[in-house]
C-alpha atoms as a PDB file:
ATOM      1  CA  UNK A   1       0.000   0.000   0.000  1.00  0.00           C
ATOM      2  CA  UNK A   2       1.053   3.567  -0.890  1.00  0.00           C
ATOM      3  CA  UNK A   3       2.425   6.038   2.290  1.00  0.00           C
ATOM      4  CA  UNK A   4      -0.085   8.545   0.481  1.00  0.00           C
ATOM      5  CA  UNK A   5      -3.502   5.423   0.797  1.00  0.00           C
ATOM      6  CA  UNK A   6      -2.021   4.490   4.040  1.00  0.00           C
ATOM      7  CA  UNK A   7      -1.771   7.949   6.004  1.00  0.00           C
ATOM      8  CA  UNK A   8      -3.681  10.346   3.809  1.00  0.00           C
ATOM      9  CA  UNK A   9      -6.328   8.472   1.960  1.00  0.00           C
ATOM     10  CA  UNK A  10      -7.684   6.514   4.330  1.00  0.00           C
ATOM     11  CA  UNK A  11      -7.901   8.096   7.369  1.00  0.00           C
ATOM     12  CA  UNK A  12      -9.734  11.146   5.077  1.00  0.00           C
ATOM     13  CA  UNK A  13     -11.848   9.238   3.469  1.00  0.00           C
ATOM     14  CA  UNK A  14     -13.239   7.504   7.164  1.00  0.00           C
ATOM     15  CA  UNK A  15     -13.030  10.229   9.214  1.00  0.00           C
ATOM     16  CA  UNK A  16     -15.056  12.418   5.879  1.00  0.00           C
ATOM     17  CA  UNK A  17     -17.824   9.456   5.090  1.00  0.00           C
ATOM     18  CA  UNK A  18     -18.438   9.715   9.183  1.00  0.00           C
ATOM     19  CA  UNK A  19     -18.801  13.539   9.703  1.00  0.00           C
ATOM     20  CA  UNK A  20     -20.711  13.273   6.455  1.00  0.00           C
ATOM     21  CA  UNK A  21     -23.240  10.585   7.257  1.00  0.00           C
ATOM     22  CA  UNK A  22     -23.756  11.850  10.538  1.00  0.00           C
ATOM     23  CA  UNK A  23     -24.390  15.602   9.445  1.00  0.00           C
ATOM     24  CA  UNK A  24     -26.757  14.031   6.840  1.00  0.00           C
ATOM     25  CA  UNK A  25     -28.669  12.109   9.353  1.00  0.00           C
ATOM     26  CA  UNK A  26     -28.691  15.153  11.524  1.00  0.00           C
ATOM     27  CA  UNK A  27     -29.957  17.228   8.235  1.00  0.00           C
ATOM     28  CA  UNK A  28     -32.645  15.069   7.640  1.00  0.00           C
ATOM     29  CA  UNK A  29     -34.191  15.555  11.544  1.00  0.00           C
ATOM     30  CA  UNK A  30     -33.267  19.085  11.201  1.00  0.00           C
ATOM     31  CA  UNK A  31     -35.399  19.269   8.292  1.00  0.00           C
ATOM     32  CA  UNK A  32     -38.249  16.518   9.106  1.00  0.00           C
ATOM     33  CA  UNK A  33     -37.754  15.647  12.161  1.00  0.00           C
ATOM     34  CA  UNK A  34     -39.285  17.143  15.409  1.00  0.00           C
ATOM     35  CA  UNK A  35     -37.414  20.189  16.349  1.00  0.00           C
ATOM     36  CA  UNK A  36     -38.694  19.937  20.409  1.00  0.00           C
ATOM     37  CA  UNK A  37     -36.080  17.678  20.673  1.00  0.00           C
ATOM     38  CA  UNK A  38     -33.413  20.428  19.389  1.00  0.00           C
ATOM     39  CA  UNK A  39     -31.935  23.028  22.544  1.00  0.00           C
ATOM     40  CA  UNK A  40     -32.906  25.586  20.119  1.00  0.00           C
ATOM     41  CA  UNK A  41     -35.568  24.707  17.150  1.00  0.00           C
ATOM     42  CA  UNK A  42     -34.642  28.031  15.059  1.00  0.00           C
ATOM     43  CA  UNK A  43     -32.159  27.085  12.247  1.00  0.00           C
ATOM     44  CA  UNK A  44     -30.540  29.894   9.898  1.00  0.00           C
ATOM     45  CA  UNK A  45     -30.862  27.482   6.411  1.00  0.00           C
ATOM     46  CA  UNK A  46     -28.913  30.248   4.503  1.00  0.00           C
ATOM     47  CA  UNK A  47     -25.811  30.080   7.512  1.00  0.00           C
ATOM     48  CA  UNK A  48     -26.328  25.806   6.854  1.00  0.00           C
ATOM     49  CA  UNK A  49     -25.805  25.807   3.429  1.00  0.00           C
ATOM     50  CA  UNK A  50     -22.519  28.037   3.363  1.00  0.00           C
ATOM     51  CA  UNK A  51     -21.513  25.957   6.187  1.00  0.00           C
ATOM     52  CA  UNK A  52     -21.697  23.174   4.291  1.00  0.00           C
ATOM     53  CA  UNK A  53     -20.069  24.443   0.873  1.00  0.00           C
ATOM     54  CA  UNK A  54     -16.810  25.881   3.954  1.00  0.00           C
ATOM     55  CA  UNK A  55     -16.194  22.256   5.391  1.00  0.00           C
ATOM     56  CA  UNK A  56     -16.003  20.674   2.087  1.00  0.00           C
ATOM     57  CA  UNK A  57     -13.348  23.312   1.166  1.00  0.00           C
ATOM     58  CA  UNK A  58     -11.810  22.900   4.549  1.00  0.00           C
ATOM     59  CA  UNK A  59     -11.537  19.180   4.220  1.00  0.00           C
ATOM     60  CA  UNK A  60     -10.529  18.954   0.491  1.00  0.00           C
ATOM     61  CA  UNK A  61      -7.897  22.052   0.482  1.00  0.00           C
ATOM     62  CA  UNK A  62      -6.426  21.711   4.578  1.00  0.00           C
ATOM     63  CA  UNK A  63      -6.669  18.167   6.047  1.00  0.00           C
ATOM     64  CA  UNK A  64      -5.498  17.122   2.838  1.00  0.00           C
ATOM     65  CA  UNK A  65      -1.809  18.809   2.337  1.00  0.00           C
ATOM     66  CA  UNK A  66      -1.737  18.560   6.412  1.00  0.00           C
ATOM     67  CA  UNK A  67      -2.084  14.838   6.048  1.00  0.00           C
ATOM     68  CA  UNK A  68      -0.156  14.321   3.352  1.00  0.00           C
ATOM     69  CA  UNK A  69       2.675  16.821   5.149  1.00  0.00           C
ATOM     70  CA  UNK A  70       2.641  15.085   8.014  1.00  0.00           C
ATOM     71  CA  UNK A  71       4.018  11.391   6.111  1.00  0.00           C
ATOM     72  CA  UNK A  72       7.343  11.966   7.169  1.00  0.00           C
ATOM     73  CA  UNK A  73       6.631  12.233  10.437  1.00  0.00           C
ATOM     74  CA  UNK A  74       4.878   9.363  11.197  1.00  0.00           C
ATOM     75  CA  UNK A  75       7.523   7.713   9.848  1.00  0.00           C
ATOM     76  CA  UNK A  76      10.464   9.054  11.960  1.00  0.00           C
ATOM     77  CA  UNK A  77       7.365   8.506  14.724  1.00  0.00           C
ATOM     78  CA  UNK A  78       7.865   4.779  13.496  1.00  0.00           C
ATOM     79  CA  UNK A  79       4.435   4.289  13.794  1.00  0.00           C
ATOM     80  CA  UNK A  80       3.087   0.810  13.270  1.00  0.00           C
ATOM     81  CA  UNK A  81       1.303   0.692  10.181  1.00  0.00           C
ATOM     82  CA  UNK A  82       0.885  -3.644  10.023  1.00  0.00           C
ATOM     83  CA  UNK A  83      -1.994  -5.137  11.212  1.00  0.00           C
ATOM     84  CA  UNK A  84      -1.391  -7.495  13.852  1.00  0.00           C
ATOM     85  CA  UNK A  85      -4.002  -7.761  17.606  1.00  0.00           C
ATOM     86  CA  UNK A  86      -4.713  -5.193  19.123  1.00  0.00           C
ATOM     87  CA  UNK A  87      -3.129  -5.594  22.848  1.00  0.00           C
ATOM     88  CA  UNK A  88      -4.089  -4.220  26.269  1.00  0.00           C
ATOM     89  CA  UNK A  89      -1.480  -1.427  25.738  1.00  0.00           C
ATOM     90  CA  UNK A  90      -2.768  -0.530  22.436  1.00  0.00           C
ATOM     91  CA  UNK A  91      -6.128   0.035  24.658  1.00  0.00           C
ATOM     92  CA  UNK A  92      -4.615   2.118  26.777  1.00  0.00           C
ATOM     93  CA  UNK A  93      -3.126   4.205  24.263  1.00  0.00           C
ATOM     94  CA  UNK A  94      -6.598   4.800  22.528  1.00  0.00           C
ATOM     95  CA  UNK A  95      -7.844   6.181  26.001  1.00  0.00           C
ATOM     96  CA  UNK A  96      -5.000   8.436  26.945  1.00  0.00           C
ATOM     97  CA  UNK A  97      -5.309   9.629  23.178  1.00  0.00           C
ATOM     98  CA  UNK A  98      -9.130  10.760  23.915  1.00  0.00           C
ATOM     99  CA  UNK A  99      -7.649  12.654  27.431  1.00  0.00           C
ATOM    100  CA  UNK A 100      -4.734  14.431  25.036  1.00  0.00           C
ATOM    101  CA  UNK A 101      -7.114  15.575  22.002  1.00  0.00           C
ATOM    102  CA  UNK A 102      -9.635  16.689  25.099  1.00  0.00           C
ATOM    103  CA  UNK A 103      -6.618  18.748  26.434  1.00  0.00           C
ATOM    104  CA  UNK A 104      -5.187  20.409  23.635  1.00  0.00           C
ATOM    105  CA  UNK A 105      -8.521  20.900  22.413  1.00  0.00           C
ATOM    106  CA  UNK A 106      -9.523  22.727  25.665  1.00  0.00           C
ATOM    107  CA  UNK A 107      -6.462  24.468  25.527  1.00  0.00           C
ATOM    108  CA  UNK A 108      -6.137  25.802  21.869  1.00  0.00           C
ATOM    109  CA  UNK A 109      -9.763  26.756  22.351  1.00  0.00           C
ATOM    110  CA  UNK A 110      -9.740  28.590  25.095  1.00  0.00           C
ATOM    111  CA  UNK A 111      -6.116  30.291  23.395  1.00  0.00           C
ATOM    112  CA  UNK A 112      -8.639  31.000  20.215  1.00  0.00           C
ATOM    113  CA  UNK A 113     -10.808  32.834  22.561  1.00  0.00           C
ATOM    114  CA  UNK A 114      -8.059  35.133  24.049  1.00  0.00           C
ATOM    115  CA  UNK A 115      -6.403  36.049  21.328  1.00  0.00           C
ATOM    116  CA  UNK A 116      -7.644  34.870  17.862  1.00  0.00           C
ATOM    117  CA  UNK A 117     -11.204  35.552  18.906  1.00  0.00           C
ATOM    118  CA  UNK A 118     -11.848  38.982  17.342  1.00  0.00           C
ATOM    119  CA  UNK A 119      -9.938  38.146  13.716  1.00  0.00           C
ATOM    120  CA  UNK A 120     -10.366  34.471  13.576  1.00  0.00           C
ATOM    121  CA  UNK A 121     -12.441  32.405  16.409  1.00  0.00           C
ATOM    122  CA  UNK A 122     -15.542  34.496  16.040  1.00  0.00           C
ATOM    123  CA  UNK A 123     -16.148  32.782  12.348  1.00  0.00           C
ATOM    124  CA  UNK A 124     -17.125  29.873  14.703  1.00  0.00           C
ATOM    125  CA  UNK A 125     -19.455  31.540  16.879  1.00  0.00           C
ATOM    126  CA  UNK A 126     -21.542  32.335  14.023  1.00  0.00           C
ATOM    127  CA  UNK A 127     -23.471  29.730  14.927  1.00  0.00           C
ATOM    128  CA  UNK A 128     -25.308  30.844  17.745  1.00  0.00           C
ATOM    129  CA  UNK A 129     -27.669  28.023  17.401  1.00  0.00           C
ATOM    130  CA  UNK A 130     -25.256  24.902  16.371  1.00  0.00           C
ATOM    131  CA  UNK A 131     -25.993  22.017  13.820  1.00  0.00           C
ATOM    132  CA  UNK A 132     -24.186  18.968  12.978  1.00  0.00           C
ATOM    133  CA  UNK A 133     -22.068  20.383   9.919  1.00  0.00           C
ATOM    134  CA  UNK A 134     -21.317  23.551  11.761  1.00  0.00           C
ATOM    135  CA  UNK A 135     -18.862  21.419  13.914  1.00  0.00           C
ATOM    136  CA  UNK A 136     -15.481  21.955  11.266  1.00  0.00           C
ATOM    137  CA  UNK A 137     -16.857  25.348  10.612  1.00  0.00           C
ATOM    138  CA  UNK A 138     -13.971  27.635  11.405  1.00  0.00           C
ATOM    139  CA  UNK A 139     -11.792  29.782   9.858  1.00  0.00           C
ATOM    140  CA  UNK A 140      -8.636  27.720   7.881  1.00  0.00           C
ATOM    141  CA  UNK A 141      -6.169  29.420  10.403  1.00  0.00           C
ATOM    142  CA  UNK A 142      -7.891  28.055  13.416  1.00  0.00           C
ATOM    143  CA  UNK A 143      -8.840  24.835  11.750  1.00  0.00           C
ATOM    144  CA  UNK A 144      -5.370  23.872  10.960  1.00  0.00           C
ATOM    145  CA  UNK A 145      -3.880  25.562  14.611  1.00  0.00           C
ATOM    146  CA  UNK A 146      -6.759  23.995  16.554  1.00  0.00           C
ATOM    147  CA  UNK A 147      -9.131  21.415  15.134  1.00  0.00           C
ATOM    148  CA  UNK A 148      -6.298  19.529  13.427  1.00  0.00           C
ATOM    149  CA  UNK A 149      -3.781  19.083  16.274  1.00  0.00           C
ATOM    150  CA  UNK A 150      -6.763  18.061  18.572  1.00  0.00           C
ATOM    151  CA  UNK A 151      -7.300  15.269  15.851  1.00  0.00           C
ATOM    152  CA  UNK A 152      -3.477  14.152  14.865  1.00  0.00           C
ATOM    153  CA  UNK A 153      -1.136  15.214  17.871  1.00  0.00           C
ATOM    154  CA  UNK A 154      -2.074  12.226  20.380  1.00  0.00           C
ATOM    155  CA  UNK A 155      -1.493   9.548  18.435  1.00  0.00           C
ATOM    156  CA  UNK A 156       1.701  11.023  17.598  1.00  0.00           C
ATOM    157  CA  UNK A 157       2.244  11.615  21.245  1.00  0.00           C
ATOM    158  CA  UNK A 158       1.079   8.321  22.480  1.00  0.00           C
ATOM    159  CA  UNK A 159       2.805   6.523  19.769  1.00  0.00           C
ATOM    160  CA  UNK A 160      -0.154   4.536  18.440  1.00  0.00           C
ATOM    161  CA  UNK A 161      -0.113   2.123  16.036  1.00  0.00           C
ATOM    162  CA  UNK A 162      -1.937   2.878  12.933  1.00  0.00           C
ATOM    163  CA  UNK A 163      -4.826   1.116  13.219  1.00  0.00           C
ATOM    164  CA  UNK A 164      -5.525   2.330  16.896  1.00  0.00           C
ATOM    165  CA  UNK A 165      -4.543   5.918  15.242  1.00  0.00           C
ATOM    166  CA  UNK A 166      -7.321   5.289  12.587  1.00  0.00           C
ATOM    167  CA  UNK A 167     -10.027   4.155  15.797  1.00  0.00           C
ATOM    168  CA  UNK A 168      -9.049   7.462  17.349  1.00  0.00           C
ATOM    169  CA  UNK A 169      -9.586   9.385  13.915  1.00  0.00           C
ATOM    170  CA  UNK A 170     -13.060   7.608  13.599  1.00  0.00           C
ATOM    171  CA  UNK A 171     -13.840   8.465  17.245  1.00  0.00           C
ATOM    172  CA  UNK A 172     -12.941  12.049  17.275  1.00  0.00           C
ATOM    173  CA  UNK A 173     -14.950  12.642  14.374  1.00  0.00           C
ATOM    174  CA  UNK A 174     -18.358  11.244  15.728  1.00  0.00           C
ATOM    175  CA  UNK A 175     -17.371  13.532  19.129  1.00  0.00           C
ATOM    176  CA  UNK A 176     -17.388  16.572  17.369  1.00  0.00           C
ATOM    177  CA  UNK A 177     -20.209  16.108  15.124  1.00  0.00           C
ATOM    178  CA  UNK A 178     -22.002  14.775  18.245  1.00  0.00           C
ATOM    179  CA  UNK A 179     -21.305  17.615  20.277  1.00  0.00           C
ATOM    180  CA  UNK A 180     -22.051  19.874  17.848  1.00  0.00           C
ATOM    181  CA  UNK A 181     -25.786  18.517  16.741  1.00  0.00           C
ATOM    182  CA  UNK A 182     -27.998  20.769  18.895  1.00  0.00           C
ATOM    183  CA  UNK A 183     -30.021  18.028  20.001  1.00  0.00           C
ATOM    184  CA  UNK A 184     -30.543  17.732  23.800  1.00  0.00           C
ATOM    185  CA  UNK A 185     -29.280  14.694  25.074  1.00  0.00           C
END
């Protein structure tokens, strides 16, 4: 397999089809569903479908080159990339990579809000009211200095093998579209 299928292709094409599917699914109750269930049942349609035309140019033109950028360094990382079990350890390393991309999340976040807020973070904040796809919707300077280190540094840091890297990729992705859904729990 090809370094550029093995640690650009595939984890895009995943972690894409699942923040995708799920905004779709969350589109289709937005739209037909019953909005008492939502924390706020307003939804600005016109702020949706930019939203949606951003991510896609997000994805395609950012996590794209970032990914592909970023092949060298897995390899000096001398990350794992065969398929054997899955151990204990490996485990492990999957949870401590949820506490990391929690913590530099929190942390490049709450750095957005200090000092990138005014020029940068505020694009976010748009959304009053959140949706599904509005979860990636950020400006390309704070999507490559905040959503994409929350997503790639820990399984750098933790050292995971690539399929446990991959389980983290998936997992991150459904957290963010999750949290971003504006459905009460």
């Amino acid at each position: 397999m090809s370094d550029i299928t093995l640690y650009v292709i595939d984890p895009f094409v995943t972690s894409f089809l699942i923040y995708w599917s799920l905004s779709f699914s969350f589109y289709l109750h937005d739209k037909y569903g019953d909005l008492n269930k939502r924390i706020d049942p307003n939804i600005n349609w016109s702020l949706y479908k930019k939203t949606v035309y951003h991510v896609l140019y997000l994805q395609f033109c950012y996590s794209l080159p970032v990914l592909y950028m970023l092949i060298p360094f897995w390899k000096w990382r001398g990350i794992t990339t065969t398929y054997n079990t899955i151990g204990v350890f490996d485990l492990i390393k999957l949870g401590l990579n949820g506490l990391l991309g929690e913590t530099i999340f929190f942390y490049l976040h709450y750095w957005s809000h200090l000092i990138l807020y005014s020029s940068i973070h505020k694009m976010h904040h748009e959304w009053t009211n959140p949706c599904a796809v509005s979860a990636a919707y950020a400006h390309p300077i704070e999507y490559i200095v905040v959503s994409l280190p929350s997503f790639l540094l820990p399984p750098m840091i933790t050292g995971s093998n690539w399929i446990i890297s991959n389980i983290w990729f998936m997992i991150a992705t459904t957290s963010v579209v999750l949290d971003h859904c504006g459905y009460k729990n």
